[in-house]
PDB file of N, CA and C in Angstrom:
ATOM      1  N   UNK A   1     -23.484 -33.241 -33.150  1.00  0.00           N
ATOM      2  CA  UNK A   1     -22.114 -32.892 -32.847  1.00  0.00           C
ATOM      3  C   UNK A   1     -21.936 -31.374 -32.997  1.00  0.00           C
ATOM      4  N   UNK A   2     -21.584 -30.697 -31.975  1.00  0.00           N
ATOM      5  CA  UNK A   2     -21.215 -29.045 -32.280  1.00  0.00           C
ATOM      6  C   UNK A   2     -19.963 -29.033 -32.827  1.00  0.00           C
ATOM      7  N   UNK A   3     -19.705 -28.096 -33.683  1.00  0.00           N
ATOM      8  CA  UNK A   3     -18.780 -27.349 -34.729  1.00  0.00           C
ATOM      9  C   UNK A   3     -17.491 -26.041 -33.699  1.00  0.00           C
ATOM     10  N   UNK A   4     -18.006 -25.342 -34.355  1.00  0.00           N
ATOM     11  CA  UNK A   4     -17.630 -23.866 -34.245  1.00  0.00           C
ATOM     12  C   UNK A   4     -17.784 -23.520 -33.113  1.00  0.00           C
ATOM     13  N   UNK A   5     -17.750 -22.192 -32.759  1.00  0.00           N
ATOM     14  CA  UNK A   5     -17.759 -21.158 -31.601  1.00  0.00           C
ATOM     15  C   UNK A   5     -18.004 -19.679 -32.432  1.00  0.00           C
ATOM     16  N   UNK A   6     -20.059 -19.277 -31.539  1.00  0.00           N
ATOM     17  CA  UNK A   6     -19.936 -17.887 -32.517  1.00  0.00           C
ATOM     18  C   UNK A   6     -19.730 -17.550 -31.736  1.00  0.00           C
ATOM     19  N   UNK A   7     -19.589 -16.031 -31.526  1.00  0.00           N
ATOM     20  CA  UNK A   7     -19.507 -14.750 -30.737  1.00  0.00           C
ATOM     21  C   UNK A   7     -21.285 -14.481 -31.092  1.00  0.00           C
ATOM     22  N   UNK A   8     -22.138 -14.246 -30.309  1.00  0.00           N
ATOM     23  CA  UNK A   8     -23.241 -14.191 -29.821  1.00  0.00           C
ATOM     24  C   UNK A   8     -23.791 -13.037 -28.876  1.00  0.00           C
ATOM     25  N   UNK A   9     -24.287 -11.827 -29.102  1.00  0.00           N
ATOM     26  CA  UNK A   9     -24.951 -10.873 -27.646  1.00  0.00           C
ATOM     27  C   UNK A   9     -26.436 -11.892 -27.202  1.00  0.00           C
ATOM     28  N   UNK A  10     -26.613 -11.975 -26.148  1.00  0.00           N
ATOM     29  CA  UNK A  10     -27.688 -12.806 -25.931  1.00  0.00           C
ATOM     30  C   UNK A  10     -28.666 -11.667 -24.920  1.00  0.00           C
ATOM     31  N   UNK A  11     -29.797 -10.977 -25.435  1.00  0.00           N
ATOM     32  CA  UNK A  11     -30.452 -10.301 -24.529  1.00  0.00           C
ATOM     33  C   UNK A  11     -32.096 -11.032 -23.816  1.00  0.00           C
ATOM     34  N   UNK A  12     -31.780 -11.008 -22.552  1.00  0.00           N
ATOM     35  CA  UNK A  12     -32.492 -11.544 -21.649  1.00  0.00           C
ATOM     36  C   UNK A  12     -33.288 -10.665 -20.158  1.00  0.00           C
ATOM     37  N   UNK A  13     -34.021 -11.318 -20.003  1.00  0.00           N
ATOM     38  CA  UNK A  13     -34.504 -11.234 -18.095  1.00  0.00           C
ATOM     39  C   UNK A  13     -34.111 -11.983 -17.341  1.00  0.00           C
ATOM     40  N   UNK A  14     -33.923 -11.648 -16.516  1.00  0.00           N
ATOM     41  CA  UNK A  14     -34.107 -12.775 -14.900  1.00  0.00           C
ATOM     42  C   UNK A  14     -35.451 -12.784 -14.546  1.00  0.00           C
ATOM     43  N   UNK A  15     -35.660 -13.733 -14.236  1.00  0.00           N
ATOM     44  CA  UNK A  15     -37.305 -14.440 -13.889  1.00  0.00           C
ATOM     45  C   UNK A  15     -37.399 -13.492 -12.370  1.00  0.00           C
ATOM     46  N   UNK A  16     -36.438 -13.110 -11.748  1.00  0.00           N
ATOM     47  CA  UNK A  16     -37.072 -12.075 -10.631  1.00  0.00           C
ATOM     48  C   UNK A  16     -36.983 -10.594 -11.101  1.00  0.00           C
ATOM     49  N   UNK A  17     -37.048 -10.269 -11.676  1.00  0.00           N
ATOM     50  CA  UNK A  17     -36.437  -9.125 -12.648  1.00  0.00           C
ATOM     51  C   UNK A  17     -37.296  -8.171 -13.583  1.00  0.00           C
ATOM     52  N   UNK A  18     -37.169  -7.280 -13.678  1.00  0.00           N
ATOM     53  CA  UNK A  18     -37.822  -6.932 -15.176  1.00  0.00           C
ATOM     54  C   UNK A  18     -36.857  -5.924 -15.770  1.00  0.00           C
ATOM     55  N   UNK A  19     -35.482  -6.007 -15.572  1.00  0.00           N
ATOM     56  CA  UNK A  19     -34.180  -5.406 -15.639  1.00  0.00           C
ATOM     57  C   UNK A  19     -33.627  -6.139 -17.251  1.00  0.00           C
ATOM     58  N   UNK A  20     -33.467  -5.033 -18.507  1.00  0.00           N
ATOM     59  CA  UNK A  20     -33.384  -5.963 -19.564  1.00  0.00           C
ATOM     60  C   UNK A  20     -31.919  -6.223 -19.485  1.00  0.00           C
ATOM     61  N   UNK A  21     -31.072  -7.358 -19.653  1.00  0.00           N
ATOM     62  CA  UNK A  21     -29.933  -7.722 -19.595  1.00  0.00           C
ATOM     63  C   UNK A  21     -29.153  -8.244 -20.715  1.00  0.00           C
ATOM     64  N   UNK A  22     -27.849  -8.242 -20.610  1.00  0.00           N
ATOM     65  CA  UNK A  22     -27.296  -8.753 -21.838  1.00  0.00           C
ATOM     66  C   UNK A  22     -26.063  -9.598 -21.684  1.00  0.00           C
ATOM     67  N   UNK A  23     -25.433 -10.514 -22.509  1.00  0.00           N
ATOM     68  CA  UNK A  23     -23.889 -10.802 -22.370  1.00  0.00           C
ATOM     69  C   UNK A  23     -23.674 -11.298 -23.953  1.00  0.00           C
ATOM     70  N   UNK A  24     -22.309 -11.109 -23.853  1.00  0.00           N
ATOM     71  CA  UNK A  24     -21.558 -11.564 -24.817  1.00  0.00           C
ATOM     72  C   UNK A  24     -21.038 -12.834 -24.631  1.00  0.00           C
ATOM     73  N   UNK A  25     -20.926 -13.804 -25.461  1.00  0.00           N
ATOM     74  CA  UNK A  25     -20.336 -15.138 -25.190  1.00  0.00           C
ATOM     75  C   UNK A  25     -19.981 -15.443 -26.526  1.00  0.00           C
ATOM     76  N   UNK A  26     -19.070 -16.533 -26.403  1.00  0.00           N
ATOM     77  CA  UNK A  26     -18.457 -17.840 -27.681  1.00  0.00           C
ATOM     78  C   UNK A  26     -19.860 -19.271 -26.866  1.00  0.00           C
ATOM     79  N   UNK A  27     -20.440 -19.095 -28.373  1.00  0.00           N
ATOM     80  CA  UNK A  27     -21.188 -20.637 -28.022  1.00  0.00           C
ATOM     81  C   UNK A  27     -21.213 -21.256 -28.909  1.00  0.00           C
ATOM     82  N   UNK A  28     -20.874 -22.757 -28.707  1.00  0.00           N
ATOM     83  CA  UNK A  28     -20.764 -23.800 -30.251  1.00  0.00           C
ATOM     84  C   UNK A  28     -22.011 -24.038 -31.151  1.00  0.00           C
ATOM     85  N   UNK A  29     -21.993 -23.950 -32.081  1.00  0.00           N
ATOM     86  CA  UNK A  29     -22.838 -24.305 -33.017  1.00  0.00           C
ATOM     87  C   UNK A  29     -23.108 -25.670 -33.216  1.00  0.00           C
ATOM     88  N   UNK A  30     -23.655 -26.092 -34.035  1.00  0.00           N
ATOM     89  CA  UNK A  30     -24.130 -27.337 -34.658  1.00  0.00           C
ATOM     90  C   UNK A  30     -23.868 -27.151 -35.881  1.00  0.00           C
ATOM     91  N   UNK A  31     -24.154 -28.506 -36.557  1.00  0.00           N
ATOM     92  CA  UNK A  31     -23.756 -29.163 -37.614  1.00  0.00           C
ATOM     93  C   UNK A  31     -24.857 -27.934 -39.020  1.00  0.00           C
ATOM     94  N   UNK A  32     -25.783 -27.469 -38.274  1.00  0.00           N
ATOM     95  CA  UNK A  32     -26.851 -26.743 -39.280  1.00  0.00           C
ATOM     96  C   UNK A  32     -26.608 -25.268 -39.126  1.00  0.00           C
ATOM     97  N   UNK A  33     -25.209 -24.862 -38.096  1.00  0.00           N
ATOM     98  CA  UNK A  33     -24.603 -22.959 -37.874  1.00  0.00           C
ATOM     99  C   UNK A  33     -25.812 -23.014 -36.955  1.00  0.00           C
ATOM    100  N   UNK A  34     -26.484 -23.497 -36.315  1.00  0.00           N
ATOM    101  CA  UNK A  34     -27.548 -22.916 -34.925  1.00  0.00           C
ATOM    102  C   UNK A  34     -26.587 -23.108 -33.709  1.00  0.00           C
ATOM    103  N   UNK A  35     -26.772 -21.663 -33.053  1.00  0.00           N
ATOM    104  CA  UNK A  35     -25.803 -21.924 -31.857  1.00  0.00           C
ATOM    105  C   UNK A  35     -26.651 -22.512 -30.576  1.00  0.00           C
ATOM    106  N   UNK A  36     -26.098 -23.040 -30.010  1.00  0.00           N
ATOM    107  CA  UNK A  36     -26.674 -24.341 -28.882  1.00  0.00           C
ATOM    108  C   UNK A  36     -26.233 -23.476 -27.634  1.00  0.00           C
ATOM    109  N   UNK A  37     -27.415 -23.065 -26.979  1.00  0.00           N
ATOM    110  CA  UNK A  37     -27.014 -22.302 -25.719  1.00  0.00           C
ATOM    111  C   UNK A  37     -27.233 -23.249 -24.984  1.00  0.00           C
ATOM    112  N   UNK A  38     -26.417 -23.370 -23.326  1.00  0.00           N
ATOM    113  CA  UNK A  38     -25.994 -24.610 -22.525  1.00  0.00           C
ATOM    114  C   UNK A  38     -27.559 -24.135 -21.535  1.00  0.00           C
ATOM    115  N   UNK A  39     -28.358 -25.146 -21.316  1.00  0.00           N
ATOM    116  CA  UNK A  39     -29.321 -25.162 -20.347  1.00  0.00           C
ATOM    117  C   UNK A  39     -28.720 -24.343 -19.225  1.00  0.00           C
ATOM    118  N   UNK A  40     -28.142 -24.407 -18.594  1.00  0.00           N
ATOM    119  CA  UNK A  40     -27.581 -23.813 -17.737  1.00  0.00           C
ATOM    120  C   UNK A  40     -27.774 -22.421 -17.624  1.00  0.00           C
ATOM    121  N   UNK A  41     -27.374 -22.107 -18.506  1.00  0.00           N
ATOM    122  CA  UNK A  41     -27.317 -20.205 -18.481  1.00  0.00           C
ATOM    123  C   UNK A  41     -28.891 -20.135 -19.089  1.00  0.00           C
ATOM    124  N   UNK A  42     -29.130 -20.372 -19.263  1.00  0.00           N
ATOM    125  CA  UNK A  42     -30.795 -20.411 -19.650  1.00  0.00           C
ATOM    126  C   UNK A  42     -31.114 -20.439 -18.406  1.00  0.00           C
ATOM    127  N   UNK A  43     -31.358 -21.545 -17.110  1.00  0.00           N
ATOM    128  CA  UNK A  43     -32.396 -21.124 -16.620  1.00  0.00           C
ATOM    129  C   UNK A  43     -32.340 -20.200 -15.669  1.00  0.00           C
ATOM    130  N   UNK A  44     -33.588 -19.869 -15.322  1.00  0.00           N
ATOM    131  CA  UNK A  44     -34.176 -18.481 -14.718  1.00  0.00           C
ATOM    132  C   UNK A  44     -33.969 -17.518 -15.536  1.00  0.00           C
ATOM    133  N   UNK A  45     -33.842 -17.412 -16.826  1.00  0.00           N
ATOM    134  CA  UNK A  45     -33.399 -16.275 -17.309  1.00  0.00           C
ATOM    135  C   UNK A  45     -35.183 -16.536 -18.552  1.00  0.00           C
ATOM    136  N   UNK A  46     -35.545 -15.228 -19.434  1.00  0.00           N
ATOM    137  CA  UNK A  46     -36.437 -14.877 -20.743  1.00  0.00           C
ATOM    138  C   UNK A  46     -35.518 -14.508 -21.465  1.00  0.00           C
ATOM    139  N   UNK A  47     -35.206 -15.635 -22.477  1.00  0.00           N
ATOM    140  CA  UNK A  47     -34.000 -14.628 -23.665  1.00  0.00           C
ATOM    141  C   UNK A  47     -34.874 -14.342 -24.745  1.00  0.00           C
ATOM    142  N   UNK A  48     -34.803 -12.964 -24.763  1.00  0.00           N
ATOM    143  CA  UNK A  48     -35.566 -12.179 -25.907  1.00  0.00           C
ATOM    144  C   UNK A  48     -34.865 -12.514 -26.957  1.00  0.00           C
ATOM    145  N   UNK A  49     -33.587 -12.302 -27.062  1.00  0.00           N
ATOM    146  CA  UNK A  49     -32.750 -12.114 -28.542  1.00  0.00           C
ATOM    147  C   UNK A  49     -31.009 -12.555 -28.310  1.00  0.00           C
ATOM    148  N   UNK A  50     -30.866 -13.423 -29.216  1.00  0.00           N
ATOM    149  CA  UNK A  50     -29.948 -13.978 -29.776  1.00  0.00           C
ATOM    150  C   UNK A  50     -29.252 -13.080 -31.129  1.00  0.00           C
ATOM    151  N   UNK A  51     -27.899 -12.154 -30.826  1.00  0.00           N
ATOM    152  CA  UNK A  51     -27.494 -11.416 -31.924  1.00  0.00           C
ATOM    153  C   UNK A  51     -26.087 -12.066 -32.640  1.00  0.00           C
ATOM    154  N   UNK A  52     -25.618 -12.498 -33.608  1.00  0.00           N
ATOM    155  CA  UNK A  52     -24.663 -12.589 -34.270  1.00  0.00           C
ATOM    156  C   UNK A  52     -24.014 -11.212 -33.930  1.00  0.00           C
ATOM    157  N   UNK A  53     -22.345 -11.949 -33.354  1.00  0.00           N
ATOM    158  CA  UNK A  53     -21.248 -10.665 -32.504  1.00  0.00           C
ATOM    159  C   UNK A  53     -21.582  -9.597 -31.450  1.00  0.00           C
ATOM    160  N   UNK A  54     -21.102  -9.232 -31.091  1.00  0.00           N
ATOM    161  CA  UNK A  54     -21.351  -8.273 -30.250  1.00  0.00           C
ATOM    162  C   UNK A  54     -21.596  -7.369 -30.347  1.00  0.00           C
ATOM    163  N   UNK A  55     -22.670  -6.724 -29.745  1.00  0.00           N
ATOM    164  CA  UNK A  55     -23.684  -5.476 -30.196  1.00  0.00           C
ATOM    165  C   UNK A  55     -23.662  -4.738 -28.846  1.00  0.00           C
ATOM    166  N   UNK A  56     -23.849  -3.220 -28.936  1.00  0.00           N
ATOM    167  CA  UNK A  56     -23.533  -2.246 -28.162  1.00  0.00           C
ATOM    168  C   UNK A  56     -24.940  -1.685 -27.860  1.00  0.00           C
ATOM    169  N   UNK A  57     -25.352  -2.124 -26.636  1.00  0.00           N
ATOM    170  CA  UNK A  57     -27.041  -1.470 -26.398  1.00  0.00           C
ATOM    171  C   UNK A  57     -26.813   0.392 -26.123  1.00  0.00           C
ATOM    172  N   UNK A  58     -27.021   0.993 -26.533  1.00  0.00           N
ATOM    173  CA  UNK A  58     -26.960   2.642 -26.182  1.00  0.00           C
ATOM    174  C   UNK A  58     -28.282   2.726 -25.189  1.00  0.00           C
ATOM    175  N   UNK A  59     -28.876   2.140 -25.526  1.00  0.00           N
ATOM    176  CA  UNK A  59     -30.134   2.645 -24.601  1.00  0.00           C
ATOM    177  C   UNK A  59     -31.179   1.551 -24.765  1.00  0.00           C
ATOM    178  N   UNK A  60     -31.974   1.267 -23.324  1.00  0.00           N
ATOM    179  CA  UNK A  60     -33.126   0.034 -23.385  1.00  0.00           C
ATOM    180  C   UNK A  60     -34.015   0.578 -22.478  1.00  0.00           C
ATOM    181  N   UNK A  61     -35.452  -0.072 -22.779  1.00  0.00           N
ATOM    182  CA  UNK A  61     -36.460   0.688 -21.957  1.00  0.00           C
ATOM    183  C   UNK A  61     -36.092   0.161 -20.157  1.00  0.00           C
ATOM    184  N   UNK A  62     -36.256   1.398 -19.759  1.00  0.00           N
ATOM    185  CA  UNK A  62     -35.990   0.893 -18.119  1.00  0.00           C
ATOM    186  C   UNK A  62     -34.853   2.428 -18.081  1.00  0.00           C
ATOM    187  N   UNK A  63     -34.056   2.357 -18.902  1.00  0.00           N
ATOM    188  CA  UNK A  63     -33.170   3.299 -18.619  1.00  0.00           C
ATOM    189  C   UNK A  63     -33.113   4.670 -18.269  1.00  0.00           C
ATOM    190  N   UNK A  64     -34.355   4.879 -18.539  1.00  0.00           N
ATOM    191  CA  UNK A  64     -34.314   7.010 -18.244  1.00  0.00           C
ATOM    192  C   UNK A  64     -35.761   7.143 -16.874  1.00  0.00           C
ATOM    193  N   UNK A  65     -36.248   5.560 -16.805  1.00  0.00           N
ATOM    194  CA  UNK A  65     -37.379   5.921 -15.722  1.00  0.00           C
ATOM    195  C   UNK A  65     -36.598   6.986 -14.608  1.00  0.00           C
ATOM    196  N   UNK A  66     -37.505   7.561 -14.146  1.00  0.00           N
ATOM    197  CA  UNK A  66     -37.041   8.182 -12.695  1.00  0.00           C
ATOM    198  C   UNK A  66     -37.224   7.676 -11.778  1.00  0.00           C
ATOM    199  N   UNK A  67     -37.145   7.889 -10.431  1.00  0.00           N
ATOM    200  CA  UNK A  67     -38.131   7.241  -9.454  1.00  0.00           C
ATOM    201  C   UNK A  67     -39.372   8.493  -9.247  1.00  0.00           C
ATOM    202  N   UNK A  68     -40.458   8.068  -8.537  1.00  0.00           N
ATOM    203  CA  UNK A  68     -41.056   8.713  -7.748  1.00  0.00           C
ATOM    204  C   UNK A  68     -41.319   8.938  -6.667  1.00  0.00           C
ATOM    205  N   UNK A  69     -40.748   9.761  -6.499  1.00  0.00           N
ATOM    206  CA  UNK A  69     -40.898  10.630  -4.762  1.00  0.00           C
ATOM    207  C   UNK A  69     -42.063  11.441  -4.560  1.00  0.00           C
ATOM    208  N   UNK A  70     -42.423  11.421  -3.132  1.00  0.00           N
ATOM    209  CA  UNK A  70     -43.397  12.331  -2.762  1.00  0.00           C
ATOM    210  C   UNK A  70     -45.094  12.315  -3.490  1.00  0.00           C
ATOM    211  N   UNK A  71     -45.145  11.241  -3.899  1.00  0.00           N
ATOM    212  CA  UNK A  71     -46.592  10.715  -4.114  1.00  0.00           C
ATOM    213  C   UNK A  71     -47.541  10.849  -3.687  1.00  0.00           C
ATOM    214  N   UNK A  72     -48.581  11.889  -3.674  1.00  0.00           N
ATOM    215  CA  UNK A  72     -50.095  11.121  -2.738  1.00  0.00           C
ATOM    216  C   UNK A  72     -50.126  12.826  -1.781  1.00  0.00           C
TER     217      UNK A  72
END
């Protein structure tokens, strides 16, 4: 039986992706405080990390690449 509702940052991929991603959500817990993420938003996604409240990424790898132009 789920309980509660935490506030949760959940950081992930998309399976076409290598773009690191994030969201904030309310997800119910269980009877033991483990929050129960809905299959749903799971699939196609790699969730790296599950954070208690909402957390503010300043910076993740991917972010300062450049592109490259004029190669070769």
């Amino acid at each position: 039986m789920l309980q509660n509702l935490t506030q949760v940052t959940i950081i992930y991929y998309q399976e076409e992706s290598l773009e690191l991603l994030h969201e904030v959500k309310l997800i119910p817990s269980n009877e033991q405080g483990r929050v129960v993420i809905a299959e749903g938003f799971k699939e196609g996604k790699s969730i790296i990390a599950v954070c208690v409240g909402e957390i503010q990424i300043l910076d993740k790898i991917g972010d300062r690449i450049l592109p490259i132009v004029n190669v070769a």
